[in-house]
Protein backbone atom coordinates (compact mmCIF):
# COMPACT_ATOMS: atom_id res chain seq x y z
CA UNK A 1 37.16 5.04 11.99
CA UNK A 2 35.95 5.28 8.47
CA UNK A 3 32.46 4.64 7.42
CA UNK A 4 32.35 0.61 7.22
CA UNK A 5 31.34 -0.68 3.60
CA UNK A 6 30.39 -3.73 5.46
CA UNK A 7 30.47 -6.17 7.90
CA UNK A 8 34.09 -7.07 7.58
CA UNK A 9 35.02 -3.97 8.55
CA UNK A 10 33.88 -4.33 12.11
CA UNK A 11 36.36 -6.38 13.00
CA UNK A 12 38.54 -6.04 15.79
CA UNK A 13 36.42 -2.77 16.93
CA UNK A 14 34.56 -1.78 19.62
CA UNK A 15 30.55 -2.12 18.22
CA UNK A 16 27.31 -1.25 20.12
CA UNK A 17 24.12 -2.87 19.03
CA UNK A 18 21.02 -0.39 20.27
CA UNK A 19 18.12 -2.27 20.23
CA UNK A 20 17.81 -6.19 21.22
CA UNK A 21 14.82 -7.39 19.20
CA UNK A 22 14.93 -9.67 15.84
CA UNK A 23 17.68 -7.34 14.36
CA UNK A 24 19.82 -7.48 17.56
CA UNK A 25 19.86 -10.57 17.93
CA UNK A 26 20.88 -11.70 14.14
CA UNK A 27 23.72 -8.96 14.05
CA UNK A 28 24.94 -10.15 17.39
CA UNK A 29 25.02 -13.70 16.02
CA UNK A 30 26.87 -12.33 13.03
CA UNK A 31 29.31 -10.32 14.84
CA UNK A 32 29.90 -12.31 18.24
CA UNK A 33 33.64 -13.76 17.86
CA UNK A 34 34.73 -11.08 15.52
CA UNK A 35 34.46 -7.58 17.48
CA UNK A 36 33.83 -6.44 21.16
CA UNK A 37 30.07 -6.30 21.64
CA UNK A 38 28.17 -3.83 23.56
CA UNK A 39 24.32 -4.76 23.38
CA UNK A 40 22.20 -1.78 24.82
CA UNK A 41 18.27 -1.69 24.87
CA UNK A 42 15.40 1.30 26.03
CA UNK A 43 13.67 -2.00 28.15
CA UNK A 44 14.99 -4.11 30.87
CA UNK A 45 15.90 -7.07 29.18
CA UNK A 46 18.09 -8.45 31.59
CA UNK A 47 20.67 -11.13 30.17
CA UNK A 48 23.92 -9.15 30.16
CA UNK A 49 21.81 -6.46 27.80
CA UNK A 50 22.29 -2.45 28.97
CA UNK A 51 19.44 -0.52 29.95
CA UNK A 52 20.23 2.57 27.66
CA UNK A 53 18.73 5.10 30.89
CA UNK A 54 21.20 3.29 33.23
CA UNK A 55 24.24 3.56 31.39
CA UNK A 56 23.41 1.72 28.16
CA UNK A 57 23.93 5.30 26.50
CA UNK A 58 27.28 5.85 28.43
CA UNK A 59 28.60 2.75 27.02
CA UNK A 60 27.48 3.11 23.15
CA UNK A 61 29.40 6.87 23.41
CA UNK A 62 32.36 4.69 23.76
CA UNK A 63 32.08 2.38 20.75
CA UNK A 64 33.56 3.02 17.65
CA UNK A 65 30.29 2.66 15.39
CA UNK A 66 27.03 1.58 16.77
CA UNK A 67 24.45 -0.43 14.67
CA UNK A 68 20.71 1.28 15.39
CA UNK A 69 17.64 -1.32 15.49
CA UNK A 70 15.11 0.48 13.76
CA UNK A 71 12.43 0.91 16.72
CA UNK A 72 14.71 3.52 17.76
CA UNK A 73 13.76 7.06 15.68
CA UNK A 74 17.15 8.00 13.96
CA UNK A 75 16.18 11.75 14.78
CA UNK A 76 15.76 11.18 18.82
CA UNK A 77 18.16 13.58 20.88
CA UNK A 78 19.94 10.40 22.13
CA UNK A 79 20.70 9.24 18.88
CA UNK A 80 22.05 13.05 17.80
CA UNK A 81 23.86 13.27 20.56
CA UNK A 82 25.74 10.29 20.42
CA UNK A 83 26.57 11.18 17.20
CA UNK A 84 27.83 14.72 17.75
CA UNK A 85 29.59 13.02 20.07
CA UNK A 86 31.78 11.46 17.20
CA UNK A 87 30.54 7.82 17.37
CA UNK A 88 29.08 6.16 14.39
CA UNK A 89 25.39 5.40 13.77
CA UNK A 90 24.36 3.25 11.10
CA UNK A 91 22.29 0.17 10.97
CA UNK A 92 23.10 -3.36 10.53
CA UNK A 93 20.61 -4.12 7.03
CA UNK A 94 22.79 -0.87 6.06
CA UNK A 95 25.93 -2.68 6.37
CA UNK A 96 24.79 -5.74 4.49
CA UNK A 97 23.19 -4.22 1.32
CA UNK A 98 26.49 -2.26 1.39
CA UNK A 99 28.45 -5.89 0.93
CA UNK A 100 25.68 -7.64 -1.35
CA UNK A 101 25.34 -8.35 -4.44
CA UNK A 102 22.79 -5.60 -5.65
CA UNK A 103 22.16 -7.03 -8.30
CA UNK A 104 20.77 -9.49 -6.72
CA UNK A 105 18.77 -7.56 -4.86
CA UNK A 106 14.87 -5.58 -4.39
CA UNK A 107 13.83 -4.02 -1.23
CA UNK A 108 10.31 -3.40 -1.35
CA UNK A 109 8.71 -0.53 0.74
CA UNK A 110 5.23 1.39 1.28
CA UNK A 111 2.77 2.62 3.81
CA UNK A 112 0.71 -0.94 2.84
CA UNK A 113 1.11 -4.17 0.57
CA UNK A 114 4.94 -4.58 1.12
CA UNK A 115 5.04 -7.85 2.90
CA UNK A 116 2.54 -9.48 0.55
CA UNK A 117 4.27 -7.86 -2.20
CA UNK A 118 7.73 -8.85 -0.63
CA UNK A 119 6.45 -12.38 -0.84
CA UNK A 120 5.25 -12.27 -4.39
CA UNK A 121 8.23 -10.81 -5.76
CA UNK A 122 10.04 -14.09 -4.47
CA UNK A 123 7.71 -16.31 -5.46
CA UNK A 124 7.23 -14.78 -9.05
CA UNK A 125 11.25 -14.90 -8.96
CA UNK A 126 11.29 -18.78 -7.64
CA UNK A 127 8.77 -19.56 -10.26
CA UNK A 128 11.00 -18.57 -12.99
CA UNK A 129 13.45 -21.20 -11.94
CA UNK A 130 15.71 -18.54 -9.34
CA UNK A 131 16.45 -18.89 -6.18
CA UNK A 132 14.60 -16.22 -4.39
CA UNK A 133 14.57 -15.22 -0.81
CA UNK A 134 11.76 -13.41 0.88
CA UNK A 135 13.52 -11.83 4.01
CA UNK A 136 13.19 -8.46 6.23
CA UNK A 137 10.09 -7.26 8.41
CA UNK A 138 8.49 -10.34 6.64
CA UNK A 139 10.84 -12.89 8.01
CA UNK A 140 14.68 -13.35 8.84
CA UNK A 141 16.97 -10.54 7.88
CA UNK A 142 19.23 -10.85 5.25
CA UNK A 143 22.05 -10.41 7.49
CA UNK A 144 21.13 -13.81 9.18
CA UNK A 145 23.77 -15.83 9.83
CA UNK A 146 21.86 -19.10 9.82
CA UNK A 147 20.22 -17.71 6.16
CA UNK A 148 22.41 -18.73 3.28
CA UNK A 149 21.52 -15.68 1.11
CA UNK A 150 24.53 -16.93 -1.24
CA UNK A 151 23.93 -17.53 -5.12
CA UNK A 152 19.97 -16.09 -4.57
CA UNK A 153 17.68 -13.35 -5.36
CA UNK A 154 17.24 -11.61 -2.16
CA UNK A 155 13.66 -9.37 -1.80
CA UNK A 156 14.18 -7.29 1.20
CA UNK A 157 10.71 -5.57 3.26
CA UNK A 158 12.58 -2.56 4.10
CA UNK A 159 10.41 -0.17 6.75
CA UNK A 160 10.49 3.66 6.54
CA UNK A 161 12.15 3.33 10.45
CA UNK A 162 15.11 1.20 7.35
CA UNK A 163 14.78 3.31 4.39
CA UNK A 164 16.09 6.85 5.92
CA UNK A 165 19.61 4.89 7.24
CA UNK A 166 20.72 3.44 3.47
CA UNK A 167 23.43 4.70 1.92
CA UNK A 168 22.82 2.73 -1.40
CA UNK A 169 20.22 1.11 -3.75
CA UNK A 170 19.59 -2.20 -4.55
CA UNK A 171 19.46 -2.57 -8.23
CA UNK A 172 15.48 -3.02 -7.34
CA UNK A 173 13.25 -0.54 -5.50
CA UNK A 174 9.63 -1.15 -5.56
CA UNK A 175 6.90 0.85 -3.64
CA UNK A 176 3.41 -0.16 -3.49
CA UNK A 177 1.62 2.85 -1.42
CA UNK A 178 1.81 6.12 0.28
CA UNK A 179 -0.38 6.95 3.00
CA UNK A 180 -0.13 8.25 6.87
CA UNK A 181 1.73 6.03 9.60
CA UNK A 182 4.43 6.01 12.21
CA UNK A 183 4.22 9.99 12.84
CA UNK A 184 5.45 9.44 16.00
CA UNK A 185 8.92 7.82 15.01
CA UNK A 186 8.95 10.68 12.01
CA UNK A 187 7.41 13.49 13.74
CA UNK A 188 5.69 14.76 10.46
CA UNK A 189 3.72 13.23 7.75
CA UNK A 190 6.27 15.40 5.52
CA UNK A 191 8.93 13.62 7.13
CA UNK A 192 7.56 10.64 7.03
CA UNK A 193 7.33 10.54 3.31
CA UNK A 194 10.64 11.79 3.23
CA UNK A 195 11.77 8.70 4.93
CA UNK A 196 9.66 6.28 3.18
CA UNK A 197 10.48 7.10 -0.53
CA UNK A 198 14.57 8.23 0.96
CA UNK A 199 15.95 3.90 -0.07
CA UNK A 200 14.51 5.40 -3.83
CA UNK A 201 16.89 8.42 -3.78
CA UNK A 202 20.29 6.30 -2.44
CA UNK A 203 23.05 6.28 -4.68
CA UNK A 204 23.86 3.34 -7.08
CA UNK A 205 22.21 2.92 -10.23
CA UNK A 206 18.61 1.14 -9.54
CA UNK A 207 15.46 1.21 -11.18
CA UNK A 208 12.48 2.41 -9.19
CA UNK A 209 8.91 1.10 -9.76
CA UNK A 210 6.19 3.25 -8.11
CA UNK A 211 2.16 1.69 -8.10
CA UNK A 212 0.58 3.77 -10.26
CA UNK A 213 -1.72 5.53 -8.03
CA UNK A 214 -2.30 9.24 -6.79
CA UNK A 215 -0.54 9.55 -3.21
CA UNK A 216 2.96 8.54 -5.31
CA UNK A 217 1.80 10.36 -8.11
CA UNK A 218 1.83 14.05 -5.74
CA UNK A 219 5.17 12.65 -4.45
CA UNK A 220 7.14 12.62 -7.57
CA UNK A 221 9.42 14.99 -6.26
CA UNK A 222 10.57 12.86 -3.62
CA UNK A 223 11.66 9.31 -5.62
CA UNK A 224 14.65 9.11 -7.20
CA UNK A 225 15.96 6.23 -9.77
CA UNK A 226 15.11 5.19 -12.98
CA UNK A 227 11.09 5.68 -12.50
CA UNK A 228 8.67 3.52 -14.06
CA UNK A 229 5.07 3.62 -13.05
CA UNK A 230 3.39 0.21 -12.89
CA UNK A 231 -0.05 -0.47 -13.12
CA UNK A 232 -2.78 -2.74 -11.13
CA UNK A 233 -2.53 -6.68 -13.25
CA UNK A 234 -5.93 -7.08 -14.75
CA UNK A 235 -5.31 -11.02 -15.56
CA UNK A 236 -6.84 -12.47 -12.71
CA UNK A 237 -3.79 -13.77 -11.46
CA UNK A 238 -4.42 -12.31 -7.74
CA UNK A 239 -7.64 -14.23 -7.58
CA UNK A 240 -5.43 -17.53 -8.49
CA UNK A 241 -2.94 -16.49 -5.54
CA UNK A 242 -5.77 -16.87 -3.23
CA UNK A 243 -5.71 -13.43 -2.61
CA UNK A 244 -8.41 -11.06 -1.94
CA UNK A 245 -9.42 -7.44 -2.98
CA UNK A 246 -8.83 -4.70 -5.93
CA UNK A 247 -5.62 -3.77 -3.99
CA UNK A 248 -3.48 -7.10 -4.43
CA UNK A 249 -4.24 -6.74 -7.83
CA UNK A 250 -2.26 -3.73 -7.92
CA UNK A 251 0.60 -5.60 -5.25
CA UNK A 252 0.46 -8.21 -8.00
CA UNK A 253 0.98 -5.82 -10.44
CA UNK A 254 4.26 -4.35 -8.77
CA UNK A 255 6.16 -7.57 -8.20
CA UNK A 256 5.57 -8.81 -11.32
CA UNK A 257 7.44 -5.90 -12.46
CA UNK A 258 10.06 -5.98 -10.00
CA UNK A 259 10.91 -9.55 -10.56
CA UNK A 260 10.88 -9.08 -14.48
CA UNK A 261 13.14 -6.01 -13.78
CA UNK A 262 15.78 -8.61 -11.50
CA UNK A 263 15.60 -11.28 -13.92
CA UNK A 264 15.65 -9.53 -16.92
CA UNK A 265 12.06 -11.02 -18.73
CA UNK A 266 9.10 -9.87 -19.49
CA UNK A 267 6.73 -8.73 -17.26
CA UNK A 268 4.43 -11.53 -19.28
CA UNK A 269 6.98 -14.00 -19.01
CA UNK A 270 7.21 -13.52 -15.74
CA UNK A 271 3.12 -13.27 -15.47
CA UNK A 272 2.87 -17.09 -17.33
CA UNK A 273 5.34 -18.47 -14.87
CA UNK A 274 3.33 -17.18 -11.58
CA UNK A 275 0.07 -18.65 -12.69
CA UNK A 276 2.00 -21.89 -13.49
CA UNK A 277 3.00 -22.29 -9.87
CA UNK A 278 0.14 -20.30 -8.44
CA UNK A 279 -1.22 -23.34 -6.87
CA UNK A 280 2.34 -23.56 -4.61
CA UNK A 281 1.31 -19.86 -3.38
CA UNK A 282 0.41 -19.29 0.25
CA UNK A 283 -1.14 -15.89 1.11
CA UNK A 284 0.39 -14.17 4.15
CA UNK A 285 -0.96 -14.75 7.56
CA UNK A 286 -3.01 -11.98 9.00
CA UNK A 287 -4.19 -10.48 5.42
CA UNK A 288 -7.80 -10.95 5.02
CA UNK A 289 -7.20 -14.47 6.07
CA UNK A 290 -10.61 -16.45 6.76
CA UNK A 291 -9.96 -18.29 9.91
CA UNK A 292 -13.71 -19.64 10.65
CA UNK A 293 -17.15 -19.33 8.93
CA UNK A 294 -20.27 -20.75 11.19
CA UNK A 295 -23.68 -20.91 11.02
CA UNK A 296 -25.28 -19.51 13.73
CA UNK A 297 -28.91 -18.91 14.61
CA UNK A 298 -29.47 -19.03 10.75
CA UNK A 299 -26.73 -16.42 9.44
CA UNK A 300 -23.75 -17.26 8.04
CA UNK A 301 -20.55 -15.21 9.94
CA UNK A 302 -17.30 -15.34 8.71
CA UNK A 303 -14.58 -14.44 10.58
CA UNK A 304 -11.61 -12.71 8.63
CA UNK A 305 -7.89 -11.93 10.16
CA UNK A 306 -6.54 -8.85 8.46
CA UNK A 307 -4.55 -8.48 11.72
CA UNK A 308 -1.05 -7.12 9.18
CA UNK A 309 -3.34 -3.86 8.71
CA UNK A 310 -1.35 -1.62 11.16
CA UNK A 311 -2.25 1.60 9.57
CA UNK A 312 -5.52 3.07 8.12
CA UNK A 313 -4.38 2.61 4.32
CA UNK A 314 -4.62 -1.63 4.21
CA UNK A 315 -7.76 -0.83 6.63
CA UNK A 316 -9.21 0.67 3.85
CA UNK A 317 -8.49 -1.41 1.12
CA UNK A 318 -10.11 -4.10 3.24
CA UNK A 319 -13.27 -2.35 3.38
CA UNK A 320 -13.94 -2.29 0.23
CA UNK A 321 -13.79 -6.00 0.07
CA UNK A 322 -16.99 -6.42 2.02
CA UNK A 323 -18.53 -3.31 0.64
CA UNK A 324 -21.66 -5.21 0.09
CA UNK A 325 -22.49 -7.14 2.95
CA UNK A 326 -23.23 -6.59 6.64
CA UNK A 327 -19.59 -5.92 8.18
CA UNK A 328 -18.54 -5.72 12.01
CA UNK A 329 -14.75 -4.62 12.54
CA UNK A 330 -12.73 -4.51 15.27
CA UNK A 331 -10.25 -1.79 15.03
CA UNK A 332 -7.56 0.16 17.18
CA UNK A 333 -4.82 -1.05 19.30
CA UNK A 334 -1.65 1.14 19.91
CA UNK A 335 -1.71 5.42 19.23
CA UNK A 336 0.74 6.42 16.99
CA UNK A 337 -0.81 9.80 15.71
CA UNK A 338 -1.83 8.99 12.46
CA UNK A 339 -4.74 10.49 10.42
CA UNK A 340 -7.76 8.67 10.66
CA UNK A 341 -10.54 11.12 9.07
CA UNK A 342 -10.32 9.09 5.87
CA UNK A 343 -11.24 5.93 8.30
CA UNK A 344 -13.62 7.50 9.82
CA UNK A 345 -15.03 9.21 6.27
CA UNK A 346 -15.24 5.21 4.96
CA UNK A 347 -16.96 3.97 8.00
CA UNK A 348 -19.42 6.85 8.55
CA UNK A 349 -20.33 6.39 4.72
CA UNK A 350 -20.88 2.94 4.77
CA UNK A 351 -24.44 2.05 3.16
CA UNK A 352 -24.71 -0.80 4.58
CA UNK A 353 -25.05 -2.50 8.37
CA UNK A 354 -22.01 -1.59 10.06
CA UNK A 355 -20.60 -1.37 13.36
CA UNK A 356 -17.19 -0.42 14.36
CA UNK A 357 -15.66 -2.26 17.89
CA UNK A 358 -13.19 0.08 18.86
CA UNK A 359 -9.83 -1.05 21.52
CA UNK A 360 -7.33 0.37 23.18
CA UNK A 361 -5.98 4.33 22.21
CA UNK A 362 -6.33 4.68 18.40
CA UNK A 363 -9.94 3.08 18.77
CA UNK A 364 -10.99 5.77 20.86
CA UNK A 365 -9.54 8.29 18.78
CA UNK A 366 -11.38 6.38 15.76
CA UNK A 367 -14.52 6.46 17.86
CA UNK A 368 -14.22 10.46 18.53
CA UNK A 369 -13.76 10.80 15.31
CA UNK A 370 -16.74 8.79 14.36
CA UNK A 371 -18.91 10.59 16.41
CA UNK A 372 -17.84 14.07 15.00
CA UNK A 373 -19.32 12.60 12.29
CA UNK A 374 -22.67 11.63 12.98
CA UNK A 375 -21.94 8.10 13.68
CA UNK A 376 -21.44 7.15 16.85
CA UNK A 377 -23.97 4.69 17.17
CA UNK A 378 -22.43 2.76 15.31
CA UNK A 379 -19.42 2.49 17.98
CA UNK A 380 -18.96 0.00 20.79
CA UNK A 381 -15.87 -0.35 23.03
CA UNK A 382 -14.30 -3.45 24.42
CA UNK A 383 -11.20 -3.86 26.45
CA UNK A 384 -10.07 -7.71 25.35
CA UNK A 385 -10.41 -9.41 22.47
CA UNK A 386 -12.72 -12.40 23.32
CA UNK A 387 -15.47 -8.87 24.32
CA UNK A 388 -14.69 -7.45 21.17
CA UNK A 389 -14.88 -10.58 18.80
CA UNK A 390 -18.32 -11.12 20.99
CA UNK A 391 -19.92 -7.90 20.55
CA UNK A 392 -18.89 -8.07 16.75
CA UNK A 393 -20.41 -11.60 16.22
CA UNK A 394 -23.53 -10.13 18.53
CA UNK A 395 -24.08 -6.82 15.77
CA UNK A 396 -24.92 -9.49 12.85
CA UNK A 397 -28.03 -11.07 13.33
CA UNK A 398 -28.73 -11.61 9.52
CA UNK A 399 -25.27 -12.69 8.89
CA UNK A 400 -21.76 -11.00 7.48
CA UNK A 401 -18.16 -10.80 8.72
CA UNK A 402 -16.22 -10.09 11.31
CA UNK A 403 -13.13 -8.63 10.46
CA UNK A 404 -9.87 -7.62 12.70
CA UNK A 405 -8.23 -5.13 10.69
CA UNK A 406 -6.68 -3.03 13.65
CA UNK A 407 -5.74 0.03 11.62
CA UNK A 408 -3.20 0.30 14.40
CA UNK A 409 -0.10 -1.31 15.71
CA UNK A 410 -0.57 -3.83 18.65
CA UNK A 411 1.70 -2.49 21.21
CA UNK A 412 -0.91 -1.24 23.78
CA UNK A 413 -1.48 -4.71 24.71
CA UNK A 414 0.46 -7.34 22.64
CA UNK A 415 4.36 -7.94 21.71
CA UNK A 416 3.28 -7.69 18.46
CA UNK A 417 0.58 -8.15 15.24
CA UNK A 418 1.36 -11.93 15.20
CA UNK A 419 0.68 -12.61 18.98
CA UNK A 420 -2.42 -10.48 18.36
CA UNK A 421 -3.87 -11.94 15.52
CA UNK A 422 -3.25 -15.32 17.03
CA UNK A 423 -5.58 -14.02 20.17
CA UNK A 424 -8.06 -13.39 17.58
CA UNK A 425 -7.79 -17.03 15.98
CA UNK A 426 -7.66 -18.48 19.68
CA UNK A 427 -11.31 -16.47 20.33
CA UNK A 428 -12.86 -17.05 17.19
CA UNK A 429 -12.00 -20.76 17.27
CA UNK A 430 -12.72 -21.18 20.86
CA UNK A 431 -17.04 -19.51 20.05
CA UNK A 432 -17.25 -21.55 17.53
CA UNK A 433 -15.89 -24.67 18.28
């Protein structure tokens, strides 16, 4: 068949769906009734899905096109050879920004800040009297058939695992960070790059707004678009978001821009609006969230969530929030190869009383790395949360924080960084009552 320009085009033909998580499951519901399904997942999900080791593969090599979730690396030999073998791979947030209304639309990416800058953009956007959606990795995708996505501004999270299968640019592409993450999927942090910044070089006429900041900066060569550089907003406005640290200050900063680029204002117009409304603002779950503060034995502890920090970059930026006070984290979780000597650099430099709970595969890599550095005493291990949230609460007896900012994805041990930083709020809630 010919490449599909959208959904429509599916009809009547034989589609596999690889990949039976949140993005399955809406493009089933938006396909079911209109094409012959073939659902296919790597895990035993039972249910009528297709292991893809026990024929699952067999059976997408005889579908016309088959949408890939994006857990499943577009470069894998199983992907390649199902398409030398002549069947179609594309992705199902593909085949909807392919039917949208672009104009209507802004995919945000970056190695950190995109889901609280995916929900600013929409909120900037609703406060200018729009109808905004915020939809993606944050929330539903767009291709949802229970969202009504008609007559609204639609602000997509797009994922590098996203980015590298689009074959066209919303009229919006904003990107708030480049750092190191998900080498595994990539294989390279060249490639990963590649991958991130690829949704900035699709065709279609779009405008591209890049944070103004160095990592982007050396990356020039790789965005594509009508650049503009955007800086960090020095108004205060973050702080009247309810949201915490230098680096929302620069997320602020980008969807300002983005939603004065969609709705054709001002970015000061669209700055005046925000802090109008900013009291109808709710900051993101799991990003430097405060979920308990007790007194205890004569210290004050809080207790912060930052459980959305699944790569060193947002790890960082959280660090220098409590740069000045006595700081316990609990970091690690899942191993996905990523750099962490700049961590490790941070945490080793740290003036002040520190100490560094380490979990699960990328903790112990943290820890080695820590100790290469002169700072392993500043290490301790646990195996469950409710061990490591004790041990960090234990390592402040004038006071501080305790902050779960993993650094790491959660997949060692949880379905994913909501169930996790729920465990966290459960154990933190459950010491101190």
């Amino acid at each position: 068949m010919s490449r599909p320009t959208g959904f429509a085009d599916l009809a009547g033909r034989r589609v596999g769906l690889w990949g039976y998580g949140v993005e399955g499951r809406a493009a089933r519901a938006r396909l079911e009734g209109t094409c012959e399904l073939v659902i296919v997942d790597d895990r035993d999900l039972g249910g009528g899905v297709l292991v893809a080791a026990e024929g699952g593969l067999e059976a997408l090599a005889r579908c016309e096109v088959v949408l890939k979730s994006p857990g499943v690396p577009r470069r894998r030999a199983d992907v390649l050879a199902l398409e030398a073998g002549g069947t179609l791979v594309t992705s199902a947030l593909n085949l909807w920004l392919l039917g949208a209304d672009r104009s209507r639309v802004v995919a945000v990416t970056g190695t950190k800040g995109k889901s609280t800058t995916t929900a600013l953009t929409a909120f900037v956007l609703e406060s200018l009297g729009r109808a905004a959606l915020a939809t993606g990795n944050l929330g539903r995708p767009p291709y949802d058939p229970d969202l009504d996505t008609e007559g609204h501004d639609v602000v997509v999270e797009v994922s590098s695992f996203q980015s590298v299968d689009l074959e066209v640019a919303p009229a919006v592409v904003a990107v708030t960070a480049l750092g190191s993450d998900h080498l595994d999927w990539h294989g390279s942090l060249e490639r990963y790059h590649e991958d991130k910044l690829a949704v900035t070089r699709a065709p279609g006429e779009h405008v591209t707004l890049l944070a103004d900041v160095a990592p982007l900066r050396a990356r020039r060569d790789l965005v594509g678009g009508a650049v503009t550089w955007v800086g960090a907003d020095e108004s205060g406005l973050a702080a009247e978001l309810g949201l915490v640290g230098a680096h929302n200050d620069q997320n602020v900063g980008v969807a300002l821009a983005a939603a004065a680029a969609l709705g054709g204002v001002d970015v000061e117009v669209a700055r005046e609006a925000a802090r109008a409304a900013a009291a109808r603002f709710t900051p993101l779950p799991g990003r430097l969230t405060v979920v308990a503060t007790e007194r205890h034995d004569g210290r004050d502890v809080r207790y912060v969530d930052d459980g959305l920090a699944t790569s060193p970059l947002p790890t960082l930026a959280a660090l220098a929030v409590f740069a000045d006070e006595p700081l316990a984290l609990i970091v690690g979780g899942f191993d996905r190869g990523v750099d962490y000597a700049p961590l490790a650099d941070a945490l080793a430099g740290r003036a002040g009383p520190t100490t560094v709970v380490v979990t699960g595969p990328a903790g112990a890599r943290i820890a080695r790395a820590l100790g290469s550095r002169g700072a392993r005493d500043r290490v301790v291990e646990a195996t469950t949360m409710a061990e490591a949230v004790a041990l960090a609460r234990a390592s402040l007896p004038e006071g501080g924080a305790v902050l779960l900012s993993p650094a790491a994805p959660s997949f060692d041990r949880y379905r994913d960084w909501t169930e996790r930083s729920a465990d966290f709020t459960q154990v933190v809630r459950s010491l101190v009552g």
